[in-house]
Every structure is written in C-alpha cells, then in structure tokens.
C-alpha atoms as a PDB file:
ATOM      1  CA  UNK A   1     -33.343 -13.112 -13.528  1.00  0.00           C
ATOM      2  CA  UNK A   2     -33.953 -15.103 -10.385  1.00  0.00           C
ATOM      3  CA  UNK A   3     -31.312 -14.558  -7.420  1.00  0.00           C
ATOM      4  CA  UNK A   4     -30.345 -18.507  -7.698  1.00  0.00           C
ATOM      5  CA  UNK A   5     -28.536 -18.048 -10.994  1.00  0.00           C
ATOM      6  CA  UNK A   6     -26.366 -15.025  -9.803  1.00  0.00           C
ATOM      7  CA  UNK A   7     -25.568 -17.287  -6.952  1.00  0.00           C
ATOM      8  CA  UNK A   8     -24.166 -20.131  -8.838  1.00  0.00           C
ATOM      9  CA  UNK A   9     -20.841 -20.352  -8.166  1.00  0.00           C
ATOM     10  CA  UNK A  10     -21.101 -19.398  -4.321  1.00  0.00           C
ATOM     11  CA  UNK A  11     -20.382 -22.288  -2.221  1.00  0.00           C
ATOM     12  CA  UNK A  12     -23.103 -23.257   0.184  1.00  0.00           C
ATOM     13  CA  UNK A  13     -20.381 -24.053   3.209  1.00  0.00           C
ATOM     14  CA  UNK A  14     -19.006 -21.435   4.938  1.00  0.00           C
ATOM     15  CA  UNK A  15     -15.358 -21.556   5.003  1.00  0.00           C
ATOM     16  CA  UNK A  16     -13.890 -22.286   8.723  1.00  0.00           C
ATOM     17  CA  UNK A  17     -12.203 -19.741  10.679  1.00  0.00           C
ATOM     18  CA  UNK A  18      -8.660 -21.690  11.042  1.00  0.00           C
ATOM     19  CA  UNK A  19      -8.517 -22.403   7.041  1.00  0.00           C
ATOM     20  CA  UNK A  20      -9.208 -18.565   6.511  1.00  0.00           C
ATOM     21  CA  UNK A  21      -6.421 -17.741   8.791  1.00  0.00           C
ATOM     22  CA  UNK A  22      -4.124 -20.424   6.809  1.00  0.00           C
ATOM     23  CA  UNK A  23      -4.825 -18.946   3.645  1.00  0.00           C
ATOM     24  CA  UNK A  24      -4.316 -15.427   4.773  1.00  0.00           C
ATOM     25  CA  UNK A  25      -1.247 -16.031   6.616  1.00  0.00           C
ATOM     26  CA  UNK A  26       2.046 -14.425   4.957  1.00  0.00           C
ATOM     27  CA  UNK A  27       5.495 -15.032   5.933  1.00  0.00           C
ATOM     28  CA  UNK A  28       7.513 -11.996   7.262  1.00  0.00           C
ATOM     29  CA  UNK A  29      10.187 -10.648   5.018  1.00  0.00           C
ATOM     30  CA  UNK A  30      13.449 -10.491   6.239  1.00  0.00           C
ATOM     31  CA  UNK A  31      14.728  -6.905   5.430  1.00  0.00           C
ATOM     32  CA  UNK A  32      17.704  -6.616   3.009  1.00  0.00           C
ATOM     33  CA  UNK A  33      17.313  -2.545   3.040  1.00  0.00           C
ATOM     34  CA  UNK A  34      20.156  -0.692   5.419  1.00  0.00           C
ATOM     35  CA  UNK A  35      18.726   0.580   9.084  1.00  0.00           C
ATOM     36  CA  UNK A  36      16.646   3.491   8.815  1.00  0.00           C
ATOM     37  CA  UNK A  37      17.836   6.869  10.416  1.00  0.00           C
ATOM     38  CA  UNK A  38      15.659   8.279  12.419  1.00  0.00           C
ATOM     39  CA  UNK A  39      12.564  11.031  12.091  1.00  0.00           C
ATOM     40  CA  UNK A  40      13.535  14.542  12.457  1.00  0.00           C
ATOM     41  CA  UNK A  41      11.730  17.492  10.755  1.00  0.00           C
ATOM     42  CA  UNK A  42      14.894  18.372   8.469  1.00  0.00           C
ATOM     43  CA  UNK A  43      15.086  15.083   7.253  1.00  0.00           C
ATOM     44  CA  UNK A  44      11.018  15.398   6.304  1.00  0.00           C
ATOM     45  CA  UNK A  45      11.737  18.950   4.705  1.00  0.00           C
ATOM     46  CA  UNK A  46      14.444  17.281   2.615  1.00  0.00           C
ATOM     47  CA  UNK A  47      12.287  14.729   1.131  1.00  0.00           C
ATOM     48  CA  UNK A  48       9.086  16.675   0.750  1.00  0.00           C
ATOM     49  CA  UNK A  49      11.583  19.261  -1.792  1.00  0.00           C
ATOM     50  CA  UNK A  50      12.493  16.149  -3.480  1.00  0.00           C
ATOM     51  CA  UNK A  51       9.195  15.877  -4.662  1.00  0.00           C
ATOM     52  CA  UNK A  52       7.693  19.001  -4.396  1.00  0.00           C
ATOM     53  CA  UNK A  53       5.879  21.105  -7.460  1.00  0.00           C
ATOM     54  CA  UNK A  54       8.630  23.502  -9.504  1.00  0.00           C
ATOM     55  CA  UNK A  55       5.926  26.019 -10.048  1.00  0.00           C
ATOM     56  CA  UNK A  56       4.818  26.051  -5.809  1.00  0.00           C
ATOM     57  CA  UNK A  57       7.320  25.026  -3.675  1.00  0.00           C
ATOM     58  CA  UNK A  58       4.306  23.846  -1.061  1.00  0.00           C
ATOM     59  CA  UNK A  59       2.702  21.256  -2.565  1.00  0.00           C
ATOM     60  CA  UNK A  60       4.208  18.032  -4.697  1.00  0.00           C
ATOM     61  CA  UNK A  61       2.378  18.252  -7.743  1.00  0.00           C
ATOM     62  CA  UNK A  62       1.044  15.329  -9.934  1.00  0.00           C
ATOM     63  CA  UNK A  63       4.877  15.333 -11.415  1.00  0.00           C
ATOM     64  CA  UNK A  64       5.673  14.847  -7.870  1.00  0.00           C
ATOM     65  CA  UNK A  65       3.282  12.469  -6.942  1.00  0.00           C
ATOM     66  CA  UNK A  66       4.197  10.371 -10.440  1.00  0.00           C
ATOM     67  CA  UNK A  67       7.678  10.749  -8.951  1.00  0.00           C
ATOM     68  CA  UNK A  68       6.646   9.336  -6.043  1.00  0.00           C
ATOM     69  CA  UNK A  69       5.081   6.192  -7.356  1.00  0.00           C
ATOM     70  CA  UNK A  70       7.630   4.876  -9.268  1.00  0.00           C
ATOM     71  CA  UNK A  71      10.098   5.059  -6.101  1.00  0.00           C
END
C-alpha cells in the first residue's frame, strides 16, 4: 500500500493558529454547586472511609473506586 492512499483524507493546508484557538475555545461554566468548605485532613479522612475497601480499611477497593465513578 503506498503512503498516498493512507493519506487521503488529510488536508494539505495546515490549519491557522487563530482558527485552532476558535475551535478549541470553551465557555466557562457558571457554577450552580454551593461554596466549597475548605481542605483539612479530617474532612479528607471522612471521604477516603466513604469509599474505602470493607475487607482493608486502607485502600478503596474496585467497589470503591466503582463508587467513585458514578459520583
């Protein structure tokens, strides 16, 4: 197979710089979610248990981590 025909569908002019940046542009999202309290280690502790493994209380566990994903 000769290189040409897996080029086919590339177009021979290189997009500009300013259309790129158009196209990749995305509007910020105004958050709807309440203010977020801030860091402290408790607070991490609390949330890691949420999701941490039944069987080892030190690691979150793929039930965990399935937990997780679906938020």
């Amino acid at each position: 197979m000769r290189l040409s025909s897996l080029l086919c569908c590339v177009s021979n002019t290189p997009a500009r710089s300013d259309e790129a940046d158009e196209i990749n542009k995305v509007a910020p999202k105004e958050s709807q979610e309440a203010p977020t309290e801030p860091y402290t280690p408790q607070r991490a502790q609390v949330l890691f248990n949420s999701f941490a493994d039944e069987d080892d209380s030190d690691v979150i566990g793929p039930g965990g981590l399935e937990k997780l994903s679906k938020g």
